[in-house]
Protein backbone atom coordinates (compact mmCIF):
# COMPACT_ATOMS: atom_id res chain seq x y z
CA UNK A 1 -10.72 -13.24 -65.84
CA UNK A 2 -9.46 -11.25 -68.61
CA UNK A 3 -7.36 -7.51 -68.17
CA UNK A 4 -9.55 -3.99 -68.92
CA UNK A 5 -10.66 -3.54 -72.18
CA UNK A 6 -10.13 0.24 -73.24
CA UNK A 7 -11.94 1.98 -76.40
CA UNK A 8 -11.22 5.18 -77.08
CA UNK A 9 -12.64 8.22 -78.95
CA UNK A 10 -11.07 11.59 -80.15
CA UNK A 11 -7.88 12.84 -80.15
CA UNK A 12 -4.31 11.59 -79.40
CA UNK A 13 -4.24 13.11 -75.64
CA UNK A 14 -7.60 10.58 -75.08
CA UNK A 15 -5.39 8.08 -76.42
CA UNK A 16 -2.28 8.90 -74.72
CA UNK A 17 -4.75 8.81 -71.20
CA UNK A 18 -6.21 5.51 -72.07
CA UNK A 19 -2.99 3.95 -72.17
CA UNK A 20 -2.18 5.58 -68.39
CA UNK A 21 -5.73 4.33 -67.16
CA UNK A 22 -5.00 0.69 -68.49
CA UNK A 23 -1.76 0.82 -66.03
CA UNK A 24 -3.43 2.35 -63.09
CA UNK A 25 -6.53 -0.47 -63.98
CA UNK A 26 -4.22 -3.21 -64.07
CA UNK A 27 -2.43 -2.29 -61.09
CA UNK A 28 -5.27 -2.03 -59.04
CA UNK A 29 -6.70 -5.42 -60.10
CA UNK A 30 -9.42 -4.54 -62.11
CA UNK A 31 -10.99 -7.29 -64.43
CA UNK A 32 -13.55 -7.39 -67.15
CA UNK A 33 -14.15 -4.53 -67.12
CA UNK A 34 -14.78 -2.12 -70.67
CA UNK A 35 -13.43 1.08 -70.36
CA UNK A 36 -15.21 4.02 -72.70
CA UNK A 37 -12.53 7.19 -73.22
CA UNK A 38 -15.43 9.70 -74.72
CA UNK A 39 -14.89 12.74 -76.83
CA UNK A 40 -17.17 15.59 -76.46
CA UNK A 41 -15.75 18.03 -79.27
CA UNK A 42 -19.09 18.51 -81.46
CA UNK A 43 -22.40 16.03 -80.78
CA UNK A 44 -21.53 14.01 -83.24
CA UNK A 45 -19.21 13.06 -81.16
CA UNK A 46 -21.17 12.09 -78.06
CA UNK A 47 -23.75 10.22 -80.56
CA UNK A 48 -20.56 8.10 -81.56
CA UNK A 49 -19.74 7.35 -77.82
CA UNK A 50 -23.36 6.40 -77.11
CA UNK A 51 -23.87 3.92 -80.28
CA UNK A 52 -20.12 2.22 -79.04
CA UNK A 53 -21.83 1.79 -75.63
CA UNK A 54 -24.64 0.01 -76.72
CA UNK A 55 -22.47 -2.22 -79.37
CA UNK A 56 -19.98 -3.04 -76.63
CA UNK A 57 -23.52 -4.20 -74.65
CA UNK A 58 -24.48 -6.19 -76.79
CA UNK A 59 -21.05 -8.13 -77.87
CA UNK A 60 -20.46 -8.40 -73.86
CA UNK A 61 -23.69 -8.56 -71.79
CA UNK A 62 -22.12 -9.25 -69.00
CA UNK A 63 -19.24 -7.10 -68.55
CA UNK A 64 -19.18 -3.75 -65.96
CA UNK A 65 -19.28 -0.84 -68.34
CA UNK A 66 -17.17 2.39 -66.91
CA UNK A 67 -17.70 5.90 -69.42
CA UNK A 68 -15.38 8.07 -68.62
CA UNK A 69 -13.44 11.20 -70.97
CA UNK A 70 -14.69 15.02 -72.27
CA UNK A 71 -17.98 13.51 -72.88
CA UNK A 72 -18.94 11.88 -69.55
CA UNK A 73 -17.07 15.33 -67.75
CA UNK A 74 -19.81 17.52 -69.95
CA UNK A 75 -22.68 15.35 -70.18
CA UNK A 76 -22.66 13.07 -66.82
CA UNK A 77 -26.19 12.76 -66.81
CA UNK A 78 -26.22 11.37 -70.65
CA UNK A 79 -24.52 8.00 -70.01
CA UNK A 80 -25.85 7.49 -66.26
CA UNK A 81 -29.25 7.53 -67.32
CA UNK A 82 -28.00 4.78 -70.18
CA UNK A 83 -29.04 1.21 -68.85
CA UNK A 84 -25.95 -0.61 -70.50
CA UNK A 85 -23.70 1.85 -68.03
CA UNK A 86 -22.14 0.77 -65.24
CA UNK A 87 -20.17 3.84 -63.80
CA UNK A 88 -19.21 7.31 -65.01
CA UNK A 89 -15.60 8.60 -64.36
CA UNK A 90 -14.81 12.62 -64.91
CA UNK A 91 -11.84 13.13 -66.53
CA UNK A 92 -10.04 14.26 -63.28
CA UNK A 93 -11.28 11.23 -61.75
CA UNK A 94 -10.20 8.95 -64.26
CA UNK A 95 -6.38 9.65 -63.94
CA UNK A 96 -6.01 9.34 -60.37
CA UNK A 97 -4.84 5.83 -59.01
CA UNK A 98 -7.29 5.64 -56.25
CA UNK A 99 -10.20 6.00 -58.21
CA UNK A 100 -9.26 2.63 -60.40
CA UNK A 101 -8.31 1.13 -56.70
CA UNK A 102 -11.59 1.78 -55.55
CA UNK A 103 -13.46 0.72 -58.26
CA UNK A 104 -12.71 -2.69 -57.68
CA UNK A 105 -14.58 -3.53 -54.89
CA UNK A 106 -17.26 -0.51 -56.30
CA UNK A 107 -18.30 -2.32 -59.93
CA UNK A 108 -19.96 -5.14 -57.00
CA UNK A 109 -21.04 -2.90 -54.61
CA UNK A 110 -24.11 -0.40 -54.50
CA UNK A 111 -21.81 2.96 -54.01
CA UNK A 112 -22.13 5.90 -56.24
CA UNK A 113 -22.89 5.54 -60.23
CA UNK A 114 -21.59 8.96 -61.16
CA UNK A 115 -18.01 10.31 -60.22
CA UNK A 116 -17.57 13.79 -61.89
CA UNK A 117 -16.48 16.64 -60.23
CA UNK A 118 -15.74 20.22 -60.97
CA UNK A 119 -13.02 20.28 -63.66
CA UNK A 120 -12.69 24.20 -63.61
CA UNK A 121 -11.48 24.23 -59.92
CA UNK A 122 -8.73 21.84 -60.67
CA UNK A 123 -5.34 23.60 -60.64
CA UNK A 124 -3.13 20.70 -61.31
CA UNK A 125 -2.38 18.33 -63.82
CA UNK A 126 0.14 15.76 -63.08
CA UNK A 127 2.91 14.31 -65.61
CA UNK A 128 1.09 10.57 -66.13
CA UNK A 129 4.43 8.73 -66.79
CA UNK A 130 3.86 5.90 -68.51
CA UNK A 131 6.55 3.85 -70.34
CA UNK A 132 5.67 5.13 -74.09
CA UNK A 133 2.62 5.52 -76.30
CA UNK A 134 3.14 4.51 -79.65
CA UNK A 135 5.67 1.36 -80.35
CA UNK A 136 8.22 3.91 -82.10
CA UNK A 137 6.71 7.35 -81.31
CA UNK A 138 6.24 8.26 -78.05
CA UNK A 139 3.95 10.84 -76.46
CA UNK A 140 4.13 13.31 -73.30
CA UNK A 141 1.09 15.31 -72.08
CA UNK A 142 2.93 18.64 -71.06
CA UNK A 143 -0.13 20.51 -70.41
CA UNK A 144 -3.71 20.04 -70.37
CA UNK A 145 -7.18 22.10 -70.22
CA UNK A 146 -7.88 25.53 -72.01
CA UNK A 147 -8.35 28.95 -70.39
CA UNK A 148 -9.93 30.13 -73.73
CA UNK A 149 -13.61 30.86 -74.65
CA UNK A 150 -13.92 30.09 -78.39
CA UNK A 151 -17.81 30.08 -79.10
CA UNK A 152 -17.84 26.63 -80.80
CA UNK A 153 -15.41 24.74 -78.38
CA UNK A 154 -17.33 22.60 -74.96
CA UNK A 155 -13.38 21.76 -74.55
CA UNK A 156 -12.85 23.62 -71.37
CA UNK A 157 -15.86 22.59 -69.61
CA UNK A 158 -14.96 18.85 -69.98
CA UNK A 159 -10.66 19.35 -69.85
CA UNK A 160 -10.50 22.53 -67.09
CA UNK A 161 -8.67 25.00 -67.07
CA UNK A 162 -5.07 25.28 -68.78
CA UNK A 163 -2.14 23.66 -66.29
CA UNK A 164 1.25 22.58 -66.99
CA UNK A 165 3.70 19.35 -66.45
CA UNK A 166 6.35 21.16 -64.50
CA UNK A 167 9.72 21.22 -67.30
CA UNK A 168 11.89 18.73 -64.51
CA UNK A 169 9.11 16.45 -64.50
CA UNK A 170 8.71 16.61 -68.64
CA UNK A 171 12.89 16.15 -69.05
CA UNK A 172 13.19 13.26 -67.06
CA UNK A 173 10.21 11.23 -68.91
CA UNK A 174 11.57 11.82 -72.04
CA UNK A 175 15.21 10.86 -70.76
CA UNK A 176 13.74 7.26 -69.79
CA UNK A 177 12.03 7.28 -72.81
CA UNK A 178 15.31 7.19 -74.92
CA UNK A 179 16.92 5.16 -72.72
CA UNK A 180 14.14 2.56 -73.98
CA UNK A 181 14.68 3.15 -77.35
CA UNK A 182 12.34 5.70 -78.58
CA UNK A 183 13.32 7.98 -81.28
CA UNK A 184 10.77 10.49 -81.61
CA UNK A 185 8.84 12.30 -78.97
CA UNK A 186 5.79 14.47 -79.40
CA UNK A 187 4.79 17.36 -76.77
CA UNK A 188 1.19 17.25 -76.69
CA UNK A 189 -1.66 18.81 -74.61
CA UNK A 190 -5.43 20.89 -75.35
CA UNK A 191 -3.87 24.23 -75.17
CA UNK A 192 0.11 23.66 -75.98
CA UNK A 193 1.20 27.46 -76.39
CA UNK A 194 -0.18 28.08 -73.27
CA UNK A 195 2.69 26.10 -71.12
CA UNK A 196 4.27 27.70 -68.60
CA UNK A 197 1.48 29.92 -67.74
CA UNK A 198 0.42 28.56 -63.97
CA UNK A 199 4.33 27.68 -63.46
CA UNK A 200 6.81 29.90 -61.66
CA UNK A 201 8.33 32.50 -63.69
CA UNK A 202 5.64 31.62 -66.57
CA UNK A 203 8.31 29.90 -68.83
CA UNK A 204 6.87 29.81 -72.72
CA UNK A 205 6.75 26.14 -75.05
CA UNK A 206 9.84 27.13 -76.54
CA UNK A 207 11.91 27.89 -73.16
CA UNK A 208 10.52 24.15 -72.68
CA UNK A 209 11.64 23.09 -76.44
CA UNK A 210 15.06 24.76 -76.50
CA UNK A 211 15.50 23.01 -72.24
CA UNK A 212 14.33 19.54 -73.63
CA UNK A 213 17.47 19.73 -76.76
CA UNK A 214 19.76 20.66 -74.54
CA UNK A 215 19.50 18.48 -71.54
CA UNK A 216 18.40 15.20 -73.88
CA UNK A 217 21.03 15.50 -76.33
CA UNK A 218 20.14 11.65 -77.52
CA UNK A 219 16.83 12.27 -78.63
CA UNK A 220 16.56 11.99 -82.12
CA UNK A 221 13.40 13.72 -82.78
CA UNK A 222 10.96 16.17 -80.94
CA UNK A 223 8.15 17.23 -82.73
CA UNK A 224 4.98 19.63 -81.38
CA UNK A 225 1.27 19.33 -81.93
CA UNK A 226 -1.16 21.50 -82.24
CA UNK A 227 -0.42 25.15 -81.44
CA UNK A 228 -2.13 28.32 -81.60
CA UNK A 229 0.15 29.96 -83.52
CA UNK A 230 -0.52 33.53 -82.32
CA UNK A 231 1.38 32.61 -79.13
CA UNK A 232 4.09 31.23 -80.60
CA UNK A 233 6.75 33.05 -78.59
CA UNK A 234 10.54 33.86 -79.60
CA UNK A 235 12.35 30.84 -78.44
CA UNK A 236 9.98 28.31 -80.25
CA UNK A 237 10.88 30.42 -83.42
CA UNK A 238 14.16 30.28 -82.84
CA UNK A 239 13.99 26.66 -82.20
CA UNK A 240 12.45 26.46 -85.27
CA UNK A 241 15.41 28.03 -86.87
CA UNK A 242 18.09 26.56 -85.25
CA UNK A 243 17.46 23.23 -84.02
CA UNK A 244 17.45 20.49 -86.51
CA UNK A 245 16.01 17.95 -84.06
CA UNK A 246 12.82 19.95 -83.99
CA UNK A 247 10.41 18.66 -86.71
CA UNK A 248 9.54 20.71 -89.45
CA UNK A 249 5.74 20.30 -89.28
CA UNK A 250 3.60 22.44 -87.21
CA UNK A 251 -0.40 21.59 -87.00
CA UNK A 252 -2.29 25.27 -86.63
CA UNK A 253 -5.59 26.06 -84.81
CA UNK A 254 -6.84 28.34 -87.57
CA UNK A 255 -10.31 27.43 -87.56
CA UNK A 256 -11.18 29.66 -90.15
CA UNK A 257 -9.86 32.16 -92.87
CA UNK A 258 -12.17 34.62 -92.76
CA UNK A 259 -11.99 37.92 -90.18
CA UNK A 260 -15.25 38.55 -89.07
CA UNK A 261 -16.07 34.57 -88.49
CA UNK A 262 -12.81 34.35 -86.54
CA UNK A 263 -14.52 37.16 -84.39
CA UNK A 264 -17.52 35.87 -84.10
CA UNK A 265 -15.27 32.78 -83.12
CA UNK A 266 -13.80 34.53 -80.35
CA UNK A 267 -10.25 33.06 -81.76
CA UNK A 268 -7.34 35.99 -80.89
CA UNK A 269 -5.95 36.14 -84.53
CA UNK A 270 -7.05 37.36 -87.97
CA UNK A 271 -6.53 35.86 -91.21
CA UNK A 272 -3.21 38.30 -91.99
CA UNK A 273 -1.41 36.86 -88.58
CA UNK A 274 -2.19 33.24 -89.72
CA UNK A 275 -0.68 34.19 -93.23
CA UNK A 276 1.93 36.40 -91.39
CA UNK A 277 3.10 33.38 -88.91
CA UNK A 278 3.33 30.89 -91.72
CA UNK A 279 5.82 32.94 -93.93
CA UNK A 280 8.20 33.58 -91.33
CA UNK A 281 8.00 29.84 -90.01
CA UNK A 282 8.67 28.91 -93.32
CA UNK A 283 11.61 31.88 -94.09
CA UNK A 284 13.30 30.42 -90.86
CA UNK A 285 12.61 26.36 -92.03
CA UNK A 286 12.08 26.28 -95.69
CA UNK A 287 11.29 23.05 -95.64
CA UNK A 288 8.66 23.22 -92.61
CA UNK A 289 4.70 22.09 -93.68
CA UNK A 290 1.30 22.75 -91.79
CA UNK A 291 -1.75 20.99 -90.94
CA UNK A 292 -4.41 23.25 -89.92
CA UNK A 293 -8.16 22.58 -88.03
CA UNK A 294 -10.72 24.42 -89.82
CA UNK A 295 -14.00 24.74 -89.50
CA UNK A 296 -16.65 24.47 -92.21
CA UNK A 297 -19.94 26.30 -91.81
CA UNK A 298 -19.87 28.46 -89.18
CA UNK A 299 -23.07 29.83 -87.61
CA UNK A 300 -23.71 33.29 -90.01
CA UNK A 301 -20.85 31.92 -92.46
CA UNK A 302 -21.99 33.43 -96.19
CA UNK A 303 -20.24 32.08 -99.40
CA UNK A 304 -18.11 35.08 -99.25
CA UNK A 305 -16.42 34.36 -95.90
CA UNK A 306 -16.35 30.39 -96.57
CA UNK A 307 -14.17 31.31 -99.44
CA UNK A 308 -11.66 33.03 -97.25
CA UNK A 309 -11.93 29.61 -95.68
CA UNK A 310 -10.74 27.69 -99.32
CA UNK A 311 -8.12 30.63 -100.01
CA UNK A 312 -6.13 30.49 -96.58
CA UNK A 313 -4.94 26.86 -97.67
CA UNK A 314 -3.01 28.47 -100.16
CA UNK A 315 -2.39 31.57 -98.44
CA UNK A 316 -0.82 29.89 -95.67
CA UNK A 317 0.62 27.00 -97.91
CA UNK A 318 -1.29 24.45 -96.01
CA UNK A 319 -0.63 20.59 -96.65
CA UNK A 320 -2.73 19.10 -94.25
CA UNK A 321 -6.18 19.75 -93.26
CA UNK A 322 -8.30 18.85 -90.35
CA UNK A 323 -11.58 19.91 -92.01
CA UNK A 324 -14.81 19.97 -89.53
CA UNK A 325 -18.20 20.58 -90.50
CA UNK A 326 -19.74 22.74 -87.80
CA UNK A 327 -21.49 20.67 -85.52
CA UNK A 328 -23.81 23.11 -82.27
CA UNK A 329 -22.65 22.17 -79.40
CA UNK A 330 -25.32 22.92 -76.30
CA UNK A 331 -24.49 25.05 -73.95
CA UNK A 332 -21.87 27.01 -76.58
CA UNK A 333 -22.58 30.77 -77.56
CA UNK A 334 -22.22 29.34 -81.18
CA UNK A 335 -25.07 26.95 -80.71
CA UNK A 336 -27.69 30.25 -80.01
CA UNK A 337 -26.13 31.98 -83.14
CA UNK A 338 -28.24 31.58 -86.61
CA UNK A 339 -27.48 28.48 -88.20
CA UNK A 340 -26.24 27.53 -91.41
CA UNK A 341 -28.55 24.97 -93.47
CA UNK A 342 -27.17 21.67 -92.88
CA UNK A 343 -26.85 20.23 -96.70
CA UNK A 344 -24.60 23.77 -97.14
CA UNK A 345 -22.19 23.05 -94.35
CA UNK A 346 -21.95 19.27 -95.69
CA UNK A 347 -21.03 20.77 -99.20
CA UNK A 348 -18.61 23.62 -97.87
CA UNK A 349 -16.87 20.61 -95.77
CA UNK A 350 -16.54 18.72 -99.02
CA UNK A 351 -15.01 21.64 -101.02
CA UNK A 352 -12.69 22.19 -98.35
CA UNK A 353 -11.39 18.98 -98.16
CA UNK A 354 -11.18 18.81 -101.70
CA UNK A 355 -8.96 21.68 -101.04
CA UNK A 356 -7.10 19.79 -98.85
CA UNK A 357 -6.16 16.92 -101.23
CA UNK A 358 -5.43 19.29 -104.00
CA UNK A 359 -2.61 20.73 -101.42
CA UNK A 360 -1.63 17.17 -100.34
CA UNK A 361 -1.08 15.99 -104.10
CA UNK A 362 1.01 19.01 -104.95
CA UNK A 363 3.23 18.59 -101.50
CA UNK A 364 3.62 14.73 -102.51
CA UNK A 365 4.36 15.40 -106.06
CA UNK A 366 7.47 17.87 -104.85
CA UNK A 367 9.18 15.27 -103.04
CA UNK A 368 9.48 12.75 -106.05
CA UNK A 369 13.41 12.63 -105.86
CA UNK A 370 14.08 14.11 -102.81
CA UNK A 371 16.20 11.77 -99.90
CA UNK A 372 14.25 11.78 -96.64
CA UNK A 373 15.25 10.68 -93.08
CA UNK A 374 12.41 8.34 -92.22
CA UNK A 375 11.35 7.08 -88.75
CA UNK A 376 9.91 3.31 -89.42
CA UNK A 377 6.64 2.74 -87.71
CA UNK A 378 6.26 -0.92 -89.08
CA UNK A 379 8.52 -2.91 -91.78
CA UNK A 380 6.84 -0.87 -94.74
CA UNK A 381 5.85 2.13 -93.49
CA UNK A 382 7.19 5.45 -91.69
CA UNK A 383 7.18 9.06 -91.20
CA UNK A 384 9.15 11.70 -92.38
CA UNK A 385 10.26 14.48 -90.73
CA UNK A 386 7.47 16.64 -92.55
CA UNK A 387 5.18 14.03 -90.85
CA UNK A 388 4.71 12.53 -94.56
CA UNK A 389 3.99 8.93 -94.34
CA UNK A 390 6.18 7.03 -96.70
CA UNK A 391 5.25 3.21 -97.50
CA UNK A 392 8.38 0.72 -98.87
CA UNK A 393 8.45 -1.81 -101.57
CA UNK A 394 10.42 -3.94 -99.25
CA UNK A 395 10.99 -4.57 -95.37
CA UNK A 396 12.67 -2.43 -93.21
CA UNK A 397 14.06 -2.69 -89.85
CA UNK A 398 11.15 -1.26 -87.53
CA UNK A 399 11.78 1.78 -85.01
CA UNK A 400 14.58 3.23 -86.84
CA UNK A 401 15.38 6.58 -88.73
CA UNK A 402 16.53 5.21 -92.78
CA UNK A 403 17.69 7.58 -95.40
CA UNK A 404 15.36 7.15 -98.45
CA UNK A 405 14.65 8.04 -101.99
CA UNK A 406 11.59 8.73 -102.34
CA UNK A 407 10.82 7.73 -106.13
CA UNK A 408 6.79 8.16 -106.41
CA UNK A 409 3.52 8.42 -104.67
CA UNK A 410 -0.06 6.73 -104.67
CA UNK A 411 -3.18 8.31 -102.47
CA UNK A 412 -2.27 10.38 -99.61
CA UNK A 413 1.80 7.82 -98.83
CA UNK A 414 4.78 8.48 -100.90
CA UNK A 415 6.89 5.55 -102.03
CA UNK A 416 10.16 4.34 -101.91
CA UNK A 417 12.10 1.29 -102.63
């Protein structure tokens, strides 16, 4: 009998969740078992998740297959009806311990196929403490769910609505993650500028930020993920300014650069606030850099407003993009909305992306010389704090932050000795 096999799909939360399922699984007892952790954000997504099923069915024909994730919360139905299936899981479902308890005897027995509940009358979301994600990173869901509408996004109908890791409960997993030697911690969630909201006296991400600083003074690193940056309130900007332990890279929802799409988006900013936001993060951290999501090809998108798109990279001084091509999702106000031709959103996705590499090249080719503090992820590779990846000629000692010279660069890693 072998332990839980997990495969997962989608972003880093799914990942960080996996990783908490595989310690409830084991706990309970659960054996050969595959575990599925689907992600629902466009349909190419769910085709992905359904093609993994079936390869997983073949490679083990014998082995209970449970689905769970955004993709078996929004589209139940999809994978039960799937004969290689075994059991569907919501995503509230899958991170409570009793569900994994009672699957054991379950997978055997004749009981229910399908365990997905409403996800939009959930009102909690509890801190899943696990020992670390990441052998020299580690990750903490503060928050999860969305109370947003954008057009495009099925997001909230398979995470919920937005709720928050109470601050105590945040503090004192990263505390025992630096007391096991972790270096770096990352705040992550679906909706991270909207922390605090549900909690008493709706505290703000950077009342969290500036708390977590000053009550872990032995973390080395805290660095954020992906915010909406038009909610960025006044003590993550001056955490920005003032606290050196912060990380100065910042990963935007922008979506788009272009006014009316961003309307017909239903995002809450225009192009001038993304611009706006980006020069005075960067006036208060010169040497901060952003990612950004954007989305290529959006339903009523002309050439005009695409190249809005290609301009806000350097507008906002953008170094790494997330580019999407738009992808209908059913059930979305964007999927009814008239359609751009598919070969034109694959070639506006490649421009953009060759956008994006132009940016990366000149943002590598300015740090030729410079002396970087570099967290080690493996004996030749690491991070910088601009979330650079840096690859050595020679070992280094893993899980540790190194001063280095950074002396060239080849494809999207810089080098040092």
């Amino acid at each position: 009998m072998t332990a839980p096999r997990f495969t997962t799909l989608g972003c880093r939360l799914n990942a960080y969740e996996s990783e908490a399922m595989r310690e409830m699984a084991e706990a309970a007892g659960l054996r050969d078992a595959l575990i599925v952790n689907t992600c629902a954000v466009t349909a190419e997504a769910v085709r992905k998740a359904r093609q993994e099923i079936r390869r997983l069915r073949r490679e083990n024909p014998d082995a209970p297959i449970i689905v769970t994730g955004c993709a078996a919360q929004t589209e139940p139905e999809t994978f039960a009806q799937m004969p290689e299936v075994t059991r569907v899981i919501g995503n509230t479902e899958k991170m409570q311990p009793e569900t994994w308890a009672t699957l054991v005897p379950d997978l055997i027995g004749t009981t229910e196929r399908v365990r997905v509940d409403d996800i939009l009358s959930v009102r909690e979301t509890a801190g899943h403490l696990i020992d670390g994600f990441g052998r020299h990173r580690a990750y903490v869901q503060v928050q999860n769910g969305c109370d947003h509408r954008c057009t495009f996004c099925i997001i909230p109908y398979g995470r919920g609505n937005s709720r928050s890791v109470p601050a105590g409960v945040v503090i004192d997993q990263i505390k025992r993650l630096v007391d096991k030697g972790f270096h770096e911690v990352v705040l992550t969630g679906v909706d991270l500028t909207s922390w605090g909201a549900d909690l008493p006296g709706v505290p703000r991400l950077g009342d969290l930020v500036m708390r977590i600083l000053r009550l872990v003074p032995d973390l080395g690193r805290l660095r954020i993920s992906s915010i909406d940056s038009i909610e960025a309130d006044d003590n993550l900007m001056l955490a920005i300014a003032s606290e050196p332990r912060l990380m100065p890279h910042l990963h935007l929802s922008l979506q788009a650069g272009d006014d009316m799409i961003l309307k017909r988006m239903k995002r809450r900013h225009l192009r001038d606030d993304a611009i706006r936001f980006c020069e005075q993060a960067r006036s208060l951290r010169p040497d901060m850099v952003f990612g950004a999501d954007i989305i290529a090809g959006f339903p009523t998108e002309t050439e005009a407003m695409f190249e809005n798109s290609i301009k806000l990279v350097q507008d906002c001084g953008l170094t790494f993009l997330h580019v999407f091509p738009f992808s209908p999702r059913k059930g979305t106000p964007a999927a009814r909305m008239p359609q751009v031709a598919g070969a034109e959103v694959k070639d506006r996705a490649a421009r953009l992306r060759r956008a994006g590499e132009v940016a990366l090249e000149h943002h590598l080719a300015a740090q030729i010389g410079a002396t970087h503090r570099v967290l080690t992820e493996g004996p030749r590779m690491g991070r910088t704090e601009q979330f650079t990846e840096v690859t050595f000629r020679s070992d280094q000692p893993e899980g540790q932050i190194i001063t280095a010279v950074i002396d060239g660069h080849v494809g999207s890693s810089l080098q040092s000795a």
